[in-house]
PDB file of N, CA and C in Angstrom:
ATOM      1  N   UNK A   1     -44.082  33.783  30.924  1.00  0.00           N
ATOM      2  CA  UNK A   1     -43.475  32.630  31.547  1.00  0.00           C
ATOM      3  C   UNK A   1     -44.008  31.341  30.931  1.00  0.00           C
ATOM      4  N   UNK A   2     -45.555  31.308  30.777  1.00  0.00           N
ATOM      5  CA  UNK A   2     -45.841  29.994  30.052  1.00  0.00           C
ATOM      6  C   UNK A   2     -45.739  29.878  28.592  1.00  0.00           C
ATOM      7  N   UNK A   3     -45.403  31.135  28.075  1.00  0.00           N
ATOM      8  CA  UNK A   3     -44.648  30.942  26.726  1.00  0.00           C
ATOM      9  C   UNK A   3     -43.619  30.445  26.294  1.00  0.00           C
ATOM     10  N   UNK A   4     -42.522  30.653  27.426  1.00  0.00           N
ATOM     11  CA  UNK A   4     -40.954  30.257  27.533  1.00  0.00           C
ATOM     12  C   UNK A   4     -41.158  28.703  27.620  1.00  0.00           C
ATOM     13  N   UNK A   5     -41.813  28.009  28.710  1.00  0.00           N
ATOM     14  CA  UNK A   5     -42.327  26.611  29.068  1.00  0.00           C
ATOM     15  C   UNK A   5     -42.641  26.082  27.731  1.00  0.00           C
ATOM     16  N   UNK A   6     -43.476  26.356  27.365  1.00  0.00           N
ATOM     17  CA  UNK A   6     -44.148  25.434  26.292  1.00  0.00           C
ATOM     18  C   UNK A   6     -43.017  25.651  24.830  1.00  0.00           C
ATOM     19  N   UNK A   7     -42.532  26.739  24.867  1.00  0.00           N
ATOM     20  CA  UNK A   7     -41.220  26.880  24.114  1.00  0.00           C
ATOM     21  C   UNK A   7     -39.950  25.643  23.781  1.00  0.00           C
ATOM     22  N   UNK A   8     -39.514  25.821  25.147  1.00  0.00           N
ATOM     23  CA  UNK A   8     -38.657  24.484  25.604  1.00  0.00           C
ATOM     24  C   UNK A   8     -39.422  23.134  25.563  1.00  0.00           C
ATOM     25  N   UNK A   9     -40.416  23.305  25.743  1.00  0.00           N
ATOM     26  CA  UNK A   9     -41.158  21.725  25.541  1.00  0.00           C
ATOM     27  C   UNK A   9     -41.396  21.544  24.565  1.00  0.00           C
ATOM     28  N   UNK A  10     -41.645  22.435  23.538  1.00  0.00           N
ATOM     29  CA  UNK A  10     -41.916  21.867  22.149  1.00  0.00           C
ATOM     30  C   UNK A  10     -40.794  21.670  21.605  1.00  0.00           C
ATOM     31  N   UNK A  11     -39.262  22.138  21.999  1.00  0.00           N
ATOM     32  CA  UNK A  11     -37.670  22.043  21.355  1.00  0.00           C
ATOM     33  C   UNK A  11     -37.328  20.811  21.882  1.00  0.00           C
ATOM     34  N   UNK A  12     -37.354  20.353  23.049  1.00  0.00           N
ATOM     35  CA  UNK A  12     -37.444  19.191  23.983  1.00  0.00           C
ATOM     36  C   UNK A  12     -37.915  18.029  23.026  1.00  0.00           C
ATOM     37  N   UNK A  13     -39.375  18.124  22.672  1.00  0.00           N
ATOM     38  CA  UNK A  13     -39.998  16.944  22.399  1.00  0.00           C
ATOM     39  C   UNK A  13     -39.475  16.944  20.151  1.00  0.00           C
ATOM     40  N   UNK A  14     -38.882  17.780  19.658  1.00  0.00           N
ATOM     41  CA  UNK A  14     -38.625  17.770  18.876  1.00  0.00           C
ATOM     42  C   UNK A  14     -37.045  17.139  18.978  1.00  0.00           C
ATOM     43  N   UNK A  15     -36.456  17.611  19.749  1.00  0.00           N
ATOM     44  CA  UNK A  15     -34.635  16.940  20.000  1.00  0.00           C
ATOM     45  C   UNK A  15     -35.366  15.316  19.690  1.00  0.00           C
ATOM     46  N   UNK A  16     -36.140  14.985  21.178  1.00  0.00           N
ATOM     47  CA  UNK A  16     -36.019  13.595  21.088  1.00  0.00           C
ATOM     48  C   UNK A  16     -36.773  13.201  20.081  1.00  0.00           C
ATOM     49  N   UNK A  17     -37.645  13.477  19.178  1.00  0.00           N
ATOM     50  CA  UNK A  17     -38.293  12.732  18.193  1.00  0.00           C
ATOM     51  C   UNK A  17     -37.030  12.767  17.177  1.00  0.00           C
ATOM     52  N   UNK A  18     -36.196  13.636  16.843  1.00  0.00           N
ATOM     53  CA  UNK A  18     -35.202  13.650  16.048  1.00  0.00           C
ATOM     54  C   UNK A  18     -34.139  12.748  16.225  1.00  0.00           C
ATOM     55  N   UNK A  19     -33.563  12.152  17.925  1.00  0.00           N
ATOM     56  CA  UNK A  19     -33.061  11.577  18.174  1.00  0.00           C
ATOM     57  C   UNK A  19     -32.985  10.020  18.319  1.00  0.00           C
ATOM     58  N   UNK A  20     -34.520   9.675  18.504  1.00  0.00           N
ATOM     59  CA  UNK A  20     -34.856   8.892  18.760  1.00  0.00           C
ATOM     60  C   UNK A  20     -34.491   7.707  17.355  1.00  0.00           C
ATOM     61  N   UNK A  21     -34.759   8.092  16.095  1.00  0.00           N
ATOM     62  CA  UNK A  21     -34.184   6.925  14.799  1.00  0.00           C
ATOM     63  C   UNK A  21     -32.831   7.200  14.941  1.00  0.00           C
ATOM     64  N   UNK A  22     -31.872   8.091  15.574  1.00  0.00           N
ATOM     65  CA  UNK A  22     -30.641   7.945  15.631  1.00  0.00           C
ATOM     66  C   UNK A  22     -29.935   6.850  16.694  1.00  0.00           C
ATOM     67  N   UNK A  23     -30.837   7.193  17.422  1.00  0.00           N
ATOM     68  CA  UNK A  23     -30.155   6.200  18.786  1.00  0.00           C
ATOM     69  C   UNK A  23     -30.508   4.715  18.537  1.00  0.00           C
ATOM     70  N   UNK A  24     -31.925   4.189  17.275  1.00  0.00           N
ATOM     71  CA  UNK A  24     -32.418   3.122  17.307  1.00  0.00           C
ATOM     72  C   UNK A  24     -31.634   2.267  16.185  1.00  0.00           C
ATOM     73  N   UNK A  25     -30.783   3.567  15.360  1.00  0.00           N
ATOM     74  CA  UNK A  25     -30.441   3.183  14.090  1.00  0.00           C
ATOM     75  C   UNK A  25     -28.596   2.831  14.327  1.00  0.00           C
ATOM     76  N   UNK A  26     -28.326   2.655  15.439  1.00  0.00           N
ATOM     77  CA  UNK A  26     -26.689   2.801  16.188  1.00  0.00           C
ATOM     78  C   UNK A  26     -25.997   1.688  15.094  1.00  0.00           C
ATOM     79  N   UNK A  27     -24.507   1.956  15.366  1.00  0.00           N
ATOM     80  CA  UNK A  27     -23.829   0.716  14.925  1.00  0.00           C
ATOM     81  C   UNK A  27     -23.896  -0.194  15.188  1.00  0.00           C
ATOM     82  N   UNK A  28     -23.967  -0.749  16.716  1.00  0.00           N
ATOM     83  CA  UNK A  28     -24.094  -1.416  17.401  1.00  0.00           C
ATOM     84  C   UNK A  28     -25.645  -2.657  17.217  1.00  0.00           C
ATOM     85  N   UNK A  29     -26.526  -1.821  16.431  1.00  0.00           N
ATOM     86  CA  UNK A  29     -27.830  -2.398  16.440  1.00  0.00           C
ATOM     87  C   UNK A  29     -27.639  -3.560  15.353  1.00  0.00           C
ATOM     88  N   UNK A  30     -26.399  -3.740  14.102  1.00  0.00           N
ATOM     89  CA  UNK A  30     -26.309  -4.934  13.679  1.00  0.00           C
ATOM     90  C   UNK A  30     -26.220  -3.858  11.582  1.00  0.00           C
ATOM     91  N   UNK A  31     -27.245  -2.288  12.098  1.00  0.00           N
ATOM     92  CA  UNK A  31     -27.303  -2.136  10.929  1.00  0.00           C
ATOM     93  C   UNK A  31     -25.848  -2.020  10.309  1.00  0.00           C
ATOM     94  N   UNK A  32     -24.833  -1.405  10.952  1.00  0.00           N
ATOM     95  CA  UNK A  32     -23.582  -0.884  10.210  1.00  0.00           C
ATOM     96  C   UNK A  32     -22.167  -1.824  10.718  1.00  0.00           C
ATOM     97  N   UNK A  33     -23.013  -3.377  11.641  1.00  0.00           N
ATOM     98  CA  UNK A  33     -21.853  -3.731  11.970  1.00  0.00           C
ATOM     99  C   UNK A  33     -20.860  -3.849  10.443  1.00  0.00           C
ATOM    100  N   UNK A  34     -19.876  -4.705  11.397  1.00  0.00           N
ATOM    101  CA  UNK A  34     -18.766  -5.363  10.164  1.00  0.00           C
ATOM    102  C   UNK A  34     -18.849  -6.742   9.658  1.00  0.00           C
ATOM    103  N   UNK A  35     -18.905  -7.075   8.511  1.00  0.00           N
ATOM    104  CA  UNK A  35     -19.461  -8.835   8.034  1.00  0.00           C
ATOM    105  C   UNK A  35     -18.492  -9.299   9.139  1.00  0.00           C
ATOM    106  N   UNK A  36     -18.774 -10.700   9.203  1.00  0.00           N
ATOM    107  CA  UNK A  36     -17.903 -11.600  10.227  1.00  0.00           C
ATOM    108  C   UNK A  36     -16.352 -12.221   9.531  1.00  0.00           C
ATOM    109  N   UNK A  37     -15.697 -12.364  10.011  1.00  0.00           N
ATOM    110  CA  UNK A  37     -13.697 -12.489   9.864  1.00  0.00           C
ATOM    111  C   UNK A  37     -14.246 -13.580   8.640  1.00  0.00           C
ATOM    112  N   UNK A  38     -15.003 -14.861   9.337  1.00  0.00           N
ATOM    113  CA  UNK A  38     -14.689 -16.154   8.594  1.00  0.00           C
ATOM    114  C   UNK A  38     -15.998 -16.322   7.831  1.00  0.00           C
ATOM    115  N   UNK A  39     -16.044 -17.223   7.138  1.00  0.00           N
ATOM    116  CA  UNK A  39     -16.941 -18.169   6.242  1.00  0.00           C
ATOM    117  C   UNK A  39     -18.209 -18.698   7.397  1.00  0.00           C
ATOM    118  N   UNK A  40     -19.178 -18.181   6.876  1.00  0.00           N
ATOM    119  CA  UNK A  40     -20.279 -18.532   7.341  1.00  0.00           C
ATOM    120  C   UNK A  40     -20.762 -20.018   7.329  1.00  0.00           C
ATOM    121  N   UNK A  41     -20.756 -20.933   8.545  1.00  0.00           N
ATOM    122  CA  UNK A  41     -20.794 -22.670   8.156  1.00  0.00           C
ATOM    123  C   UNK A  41     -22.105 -22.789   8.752  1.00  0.00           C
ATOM    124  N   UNK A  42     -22.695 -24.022   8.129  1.00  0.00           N
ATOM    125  CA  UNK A  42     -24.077 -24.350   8.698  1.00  0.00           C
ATOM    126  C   UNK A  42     -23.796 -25.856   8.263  1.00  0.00           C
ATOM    127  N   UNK A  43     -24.092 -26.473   8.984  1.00  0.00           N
ATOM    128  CA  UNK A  43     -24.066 -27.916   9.089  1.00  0.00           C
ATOM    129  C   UNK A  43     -25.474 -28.291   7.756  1.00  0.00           C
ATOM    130  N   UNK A  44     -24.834 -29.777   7.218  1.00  0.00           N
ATOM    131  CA  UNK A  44     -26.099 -30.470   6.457  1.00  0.00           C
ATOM    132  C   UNK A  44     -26.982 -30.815   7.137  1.00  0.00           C
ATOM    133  N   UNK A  45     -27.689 -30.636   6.072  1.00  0.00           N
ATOM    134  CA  UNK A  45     -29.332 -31.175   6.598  1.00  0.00           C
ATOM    135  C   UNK A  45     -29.297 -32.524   6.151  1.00  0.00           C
ATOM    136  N   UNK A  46     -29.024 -33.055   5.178  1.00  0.00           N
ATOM    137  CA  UNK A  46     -29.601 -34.319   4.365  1.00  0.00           C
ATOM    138  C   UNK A  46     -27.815 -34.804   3.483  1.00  0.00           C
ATOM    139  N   UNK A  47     -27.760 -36.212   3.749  1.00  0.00           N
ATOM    140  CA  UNK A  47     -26.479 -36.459   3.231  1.00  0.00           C
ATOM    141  C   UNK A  47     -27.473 -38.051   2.192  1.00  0.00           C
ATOM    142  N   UNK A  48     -27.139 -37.646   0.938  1.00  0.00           N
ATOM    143  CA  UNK A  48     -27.103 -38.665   0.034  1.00  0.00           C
ATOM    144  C   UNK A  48     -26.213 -39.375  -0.407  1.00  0.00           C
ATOM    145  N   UNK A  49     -26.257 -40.689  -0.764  1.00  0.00           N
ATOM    146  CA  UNK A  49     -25.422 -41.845  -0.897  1.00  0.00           C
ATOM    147  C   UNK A  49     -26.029 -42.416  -2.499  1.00  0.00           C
ATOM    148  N   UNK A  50     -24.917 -42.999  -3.340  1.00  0.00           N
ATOM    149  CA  UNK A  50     -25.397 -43.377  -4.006  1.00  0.00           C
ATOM    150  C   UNK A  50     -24.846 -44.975  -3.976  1.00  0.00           C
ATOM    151  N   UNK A  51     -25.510 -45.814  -4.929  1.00  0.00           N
ATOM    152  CA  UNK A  51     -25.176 -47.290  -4.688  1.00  0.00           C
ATOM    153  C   UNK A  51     -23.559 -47.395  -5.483  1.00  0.00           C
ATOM    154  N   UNK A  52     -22.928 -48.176  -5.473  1.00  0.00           N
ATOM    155  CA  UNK A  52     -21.736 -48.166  -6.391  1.00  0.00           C
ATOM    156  C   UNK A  52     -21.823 -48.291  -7.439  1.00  0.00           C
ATOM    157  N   UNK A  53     -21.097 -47.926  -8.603  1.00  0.00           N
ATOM    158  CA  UNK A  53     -21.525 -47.948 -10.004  1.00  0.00           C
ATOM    159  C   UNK A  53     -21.511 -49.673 -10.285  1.00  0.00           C
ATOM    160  N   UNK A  54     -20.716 -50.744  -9.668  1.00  0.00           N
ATOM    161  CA  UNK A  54     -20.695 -51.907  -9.811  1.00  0.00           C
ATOM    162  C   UNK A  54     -21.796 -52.665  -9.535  1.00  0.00           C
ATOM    163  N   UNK A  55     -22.856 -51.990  -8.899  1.00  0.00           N
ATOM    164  CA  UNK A  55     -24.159 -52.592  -8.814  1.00  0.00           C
ATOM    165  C   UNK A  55     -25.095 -52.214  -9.599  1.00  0.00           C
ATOM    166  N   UNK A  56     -24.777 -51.114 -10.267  1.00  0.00           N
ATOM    167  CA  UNK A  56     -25.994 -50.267 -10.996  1.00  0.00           C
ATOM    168  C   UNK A  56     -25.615 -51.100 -12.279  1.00  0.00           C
ATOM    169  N   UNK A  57     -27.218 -51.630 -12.581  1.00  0.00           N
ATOM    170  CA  UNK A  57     -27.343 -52.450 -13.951  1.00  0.00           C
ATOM    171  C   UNK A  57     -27.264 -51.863 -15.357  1.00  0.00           C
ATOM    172  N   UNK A  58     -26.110 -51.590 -16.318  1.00  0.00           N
ATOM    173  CA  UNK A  58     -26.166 -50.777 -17.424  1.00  0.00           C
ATOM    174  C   UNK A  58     -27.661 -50.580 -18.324  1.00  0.00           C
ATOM    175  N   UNK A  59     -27.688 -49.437 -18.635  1.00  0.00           N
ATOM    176  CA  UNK A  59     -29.272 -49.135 -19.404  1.00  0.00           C
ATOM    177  C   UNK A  59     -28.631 -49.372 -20.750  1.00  0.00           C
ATOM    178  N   UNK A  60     -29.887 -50.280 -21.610  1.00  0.00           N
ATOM    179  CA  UNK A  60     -29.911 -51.290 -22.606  1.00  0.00           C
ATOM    180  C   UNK A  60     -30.310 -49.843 -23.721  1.00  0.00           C
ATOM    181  N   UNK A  61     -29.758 -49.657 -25.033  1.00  0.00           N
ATOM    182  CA  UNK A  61     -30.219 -48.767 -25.571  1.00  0.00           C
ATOM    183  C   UNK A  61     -31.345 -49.570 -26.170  1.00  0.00           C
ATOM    184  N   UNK A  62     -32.380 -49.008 -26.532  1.00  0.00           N
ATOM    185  CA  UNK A  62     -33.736 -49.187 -27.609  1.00  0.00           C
ATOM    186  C   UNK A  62     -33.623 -49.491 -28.928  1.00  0.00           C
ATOM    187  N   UNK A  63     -33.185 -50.377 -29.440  1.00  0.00           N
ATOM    188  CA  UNK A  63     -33.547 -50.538 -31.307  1.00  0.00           C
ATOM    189  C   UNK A  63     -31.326 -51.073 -31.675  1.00  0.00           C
ATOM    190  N   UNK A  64     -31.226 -51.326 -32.577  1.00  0.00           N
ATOM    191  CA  UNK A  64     -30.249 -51.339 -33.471  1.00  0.00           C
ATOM    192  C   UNK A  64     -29.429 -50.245 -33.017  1.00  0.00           C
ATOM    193  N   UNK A  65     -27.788 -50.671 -32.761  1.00  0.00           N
ATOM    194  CA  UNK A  65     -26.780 -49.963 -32.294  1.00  0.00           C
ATOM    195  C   UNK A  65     -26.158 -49.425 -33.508  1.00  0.00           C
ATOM    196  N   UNK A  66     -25.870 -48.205 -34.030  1.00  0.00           N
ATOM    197  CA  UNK A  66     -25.046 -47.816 -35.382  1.00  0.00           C
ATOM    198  C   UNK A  66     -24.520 -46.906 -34.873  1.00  0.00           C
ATOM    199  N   UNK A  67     -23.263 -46.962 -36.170  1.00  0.00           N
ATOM    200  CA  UNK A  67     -22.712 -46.245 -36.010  1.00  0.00           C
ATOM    201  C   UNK A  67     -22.866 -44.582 -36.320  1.00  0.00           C
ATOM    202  N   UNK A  68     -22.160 -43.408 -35.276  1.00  0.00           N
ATOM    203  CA  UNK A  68     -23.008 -42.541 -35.758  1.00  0.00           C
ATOM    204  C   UNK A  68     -21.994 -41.699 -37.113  1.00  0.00           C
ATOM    205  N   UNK A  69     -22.526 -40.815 -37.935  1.00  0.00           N
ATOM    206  CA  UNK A  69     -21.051 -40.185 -38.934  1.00  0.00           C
ATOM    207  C   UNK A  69     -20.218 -39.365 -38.049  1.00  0.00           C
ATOM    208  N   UNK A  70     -18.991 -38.814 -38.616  1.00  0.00           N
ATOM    209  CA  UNK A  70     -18.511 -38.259 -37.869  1.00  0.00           C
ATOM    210  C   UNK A  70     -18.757 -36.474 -38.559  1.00  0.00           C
ATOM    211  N   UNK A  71     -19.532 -35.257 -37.677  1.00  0.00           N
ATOM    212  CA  UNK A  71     -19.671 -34.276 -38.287  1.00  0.00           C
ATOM    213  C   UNK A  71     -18.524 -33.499 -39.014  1.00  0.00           C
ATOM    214  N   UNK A  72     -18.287 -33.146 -39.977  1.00  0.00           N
ATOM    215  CA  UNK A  72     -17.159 -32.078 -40.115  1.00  0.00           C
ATOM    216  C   UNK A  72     -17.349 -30.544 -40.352  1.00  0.00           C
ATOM    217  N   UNK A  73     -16.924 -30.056 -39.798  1.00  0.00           N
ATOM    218  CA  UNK A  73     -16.748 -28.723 -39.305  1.00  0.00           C
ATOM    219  C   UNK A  73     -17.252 -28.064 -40.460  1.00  0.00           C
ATOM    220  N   UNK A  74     -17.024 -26.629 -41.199  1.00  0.00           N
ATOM    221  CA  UNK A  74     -16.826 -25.610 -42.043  1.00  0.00           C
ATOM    222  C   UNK A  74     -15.638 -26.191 -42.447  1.00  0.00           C
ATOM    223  N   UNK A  75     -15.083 -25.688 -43.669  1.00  0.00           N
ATOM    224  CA  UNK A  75     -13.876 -25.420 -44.312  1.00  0.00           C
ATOM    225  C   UNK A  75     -13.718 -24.109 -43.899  1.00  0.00           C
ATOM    226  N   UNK A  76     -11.922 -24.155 -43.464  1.00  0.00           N
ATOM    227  CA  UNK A  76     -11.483 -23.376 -42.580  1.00  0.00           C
ATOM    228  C   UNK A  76     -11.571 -22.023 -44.098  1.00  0.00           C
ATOM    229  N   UNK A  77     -11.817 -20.790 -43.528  1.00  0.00           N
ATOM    230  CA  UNK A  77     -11.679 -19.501 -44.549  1.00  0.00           C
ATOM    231  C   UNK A  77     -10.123 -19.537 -44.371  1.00  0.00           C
ATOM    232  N   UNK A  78     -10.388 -19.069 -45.647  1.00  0.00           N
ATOM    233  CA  UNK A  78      -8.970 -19.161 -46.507  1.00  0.00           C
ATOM    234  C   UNK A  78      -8.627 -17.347 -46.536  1.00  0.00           C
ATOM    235  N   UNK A  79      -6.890 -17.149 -45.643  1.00  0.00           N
ATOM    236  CA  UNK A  79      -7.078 -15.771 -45.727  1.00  0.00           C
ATOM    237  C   UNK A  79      -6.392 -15.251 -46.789  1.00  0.00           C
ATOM    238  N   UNK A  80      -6.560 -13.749 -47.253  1.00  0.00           N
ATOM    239  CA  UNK A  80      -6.007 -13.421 -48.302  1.00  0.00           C
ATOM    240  C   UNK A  80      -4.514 -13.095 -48.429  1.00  0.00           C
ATOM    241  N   UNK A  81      -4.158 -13.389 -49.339  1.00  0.00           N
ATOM    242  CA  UNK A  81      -2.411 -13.460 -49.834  1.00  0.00           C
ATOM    243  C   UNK A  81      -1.915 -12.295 -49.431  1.00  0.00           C
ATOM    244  N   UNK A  82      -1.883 -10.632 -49.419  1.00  0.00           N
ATOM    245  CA  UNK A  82      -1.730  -9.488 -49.039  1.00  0.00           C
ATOM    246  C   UNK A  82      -2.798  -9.004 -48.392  1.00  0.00           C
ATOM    247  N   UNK A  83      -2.631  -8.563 -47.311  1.00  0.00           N
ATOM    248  CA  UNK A  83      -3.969  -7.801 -46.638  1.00  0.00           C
ATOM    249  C   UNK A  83      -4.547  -6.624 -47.497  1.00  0.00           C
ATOM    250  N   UNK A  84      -6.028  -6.288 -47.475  1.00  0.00           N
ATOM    251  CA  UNK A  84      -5.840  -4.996 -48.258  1.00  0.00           C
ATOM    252  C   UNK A  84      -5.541  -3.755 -47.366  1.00  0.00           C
ATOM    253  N   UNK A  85      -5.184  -4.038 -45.552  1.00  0.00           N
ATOM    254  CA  UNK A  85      -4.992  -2.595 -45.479  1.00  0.00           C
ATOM    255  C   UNK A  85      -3.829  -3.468 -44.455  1.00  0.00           C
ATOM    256  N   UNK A  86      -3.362  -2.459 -43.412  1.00  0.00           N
ATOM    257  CA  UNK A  86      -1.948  -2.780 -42.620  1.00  0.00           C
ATOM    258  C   UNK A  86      -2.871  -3.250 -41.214  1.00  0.00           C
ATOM    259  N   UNK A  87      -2.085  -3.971 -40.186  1.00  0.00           N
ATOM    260  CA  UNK A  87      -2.705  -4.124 -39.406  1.00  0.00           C
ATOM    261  C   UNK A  87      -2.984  -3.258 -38.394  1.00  0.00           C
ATOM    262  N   UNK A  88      -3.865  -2.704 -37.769  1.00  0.00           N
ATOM    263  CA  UNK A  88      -4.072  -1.544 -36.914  1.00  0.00           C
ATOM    264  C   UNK A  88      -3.152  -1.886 -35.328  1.00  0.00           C
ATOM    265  N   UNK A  89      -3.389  -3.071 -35.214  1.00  0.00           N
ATOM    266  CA  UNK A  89      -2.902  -3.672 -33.556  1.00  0.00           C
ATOM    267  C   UNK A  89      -1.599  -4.236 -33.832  1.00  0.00           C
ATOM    268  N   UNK A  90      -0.802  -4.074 -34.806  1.00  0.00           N
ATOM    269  CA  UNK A  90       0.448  -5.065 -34.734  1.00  0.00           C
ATOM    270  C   UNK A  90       1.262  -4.211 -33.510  1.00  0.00           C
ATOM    271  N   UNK A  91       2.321  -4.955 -33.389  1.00  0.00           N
ATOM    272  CA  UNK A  91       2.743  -4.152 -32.236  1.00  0.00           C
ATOM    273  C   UNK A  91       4.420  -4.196 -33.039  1.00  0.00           C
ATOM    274  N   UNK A  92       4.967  -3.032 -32.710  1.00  0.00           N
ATOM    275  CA  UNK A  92       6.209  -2.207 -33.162  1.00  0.00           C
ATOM    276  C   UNK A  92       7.284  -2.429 -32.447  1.00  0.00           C
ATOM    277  N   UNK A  93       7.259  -2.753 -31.020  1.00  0.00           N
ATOM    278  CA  UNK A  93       8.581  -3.080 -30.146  1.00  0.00           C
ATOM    279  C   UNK A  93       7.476  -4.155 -29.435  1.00  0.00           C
ATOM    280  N   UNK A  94       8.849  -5.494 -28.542  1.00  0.00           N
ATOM    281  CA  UNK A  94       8.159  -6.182 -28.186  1.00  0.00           C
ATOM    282  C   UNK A  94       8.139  -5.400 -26.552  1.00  0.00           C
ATOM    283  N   UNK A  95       7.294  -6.617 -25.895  1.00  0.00           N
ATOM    284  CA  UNK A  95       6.184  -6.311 -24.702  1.00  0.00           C
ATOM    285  C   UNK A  95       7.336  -5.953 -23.757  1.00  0.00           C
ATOM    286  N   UNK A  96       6.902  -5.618 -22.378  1.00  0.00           N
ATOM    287  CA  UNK A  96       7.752  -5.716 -20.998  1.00  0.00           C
ATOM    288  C   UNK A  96       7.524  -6.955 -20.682  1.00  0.00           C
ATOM    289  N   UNK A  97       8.281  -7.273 -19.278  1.00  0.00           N
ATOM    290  CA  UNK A  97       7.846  -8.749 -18.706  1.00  0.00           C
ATOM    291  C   UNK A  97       7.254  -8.626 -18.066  1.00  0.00           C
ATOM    292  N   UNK A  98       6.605 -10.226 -17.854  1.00  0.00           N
ATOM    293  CA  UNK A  98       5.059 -10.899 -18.109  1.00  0.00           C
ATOM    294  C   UNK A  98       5.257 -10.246 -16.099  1.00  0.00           C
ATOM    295  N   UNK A  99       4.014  -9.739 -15.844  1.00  0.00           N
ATOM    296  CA  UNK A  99       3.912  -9.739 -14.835  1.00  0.00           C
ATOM    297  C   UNK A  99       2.366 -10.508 -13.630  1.00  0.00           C
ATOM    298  N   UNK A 100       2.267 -11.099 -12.812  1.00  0.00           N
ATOM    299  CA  UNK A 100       1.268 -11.552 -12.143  1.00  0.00           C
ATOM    300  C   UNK A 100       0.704 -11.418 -10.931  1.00  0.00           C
TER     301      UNK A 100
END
């Protein structure tokens, strides 16, 4: 008889230790809710202003104003008159329509 007892009490105290991260871990607890419908808003903390640009005194450059050159690019590569092979991607019939 006190074999049967302590039987059930040790199945007992094993259910609820097993149960117990299930019941703590619920949907309901926040872990598996659902994100919220809308955009999460939080009001400012700190709102900055700046003065108008009509008051702000232009900054004076340092030394002699010149002019600067103007860079020029690369010379564009020049492509060759016949390809030496065919193009792999040309395309053979044209496209379907454009879809979006």
């Amino acid at each position: 008889m006190n074999r049967i007892v302590s039987k059930r009490l040790l199945l007992a105290c094993c259910l609820i230790v097993l149960a117990l991260p299930l019941a703590l871990w619920s949907p309901t607890s926040g872990a598996l809710a659902a994100p919220p419908a809308g955009p999460e808003v939080t009001p400012a903390v700190h709102h900055d202003t700046s003065p108008p640009l009509r008051d702000i005194a232009p900054k004076h450059a340092s030394g002699p104003q010149r002019a600067l050159p103007l860079r020029r690019g690369a010379p564009p590569a020049t492509a060759p008159k016949t390809p030496a092979a065919p193009d792999p991607v040309v395309q053979s019939a044209p496209g379907g329509p454009a879809t979006s």
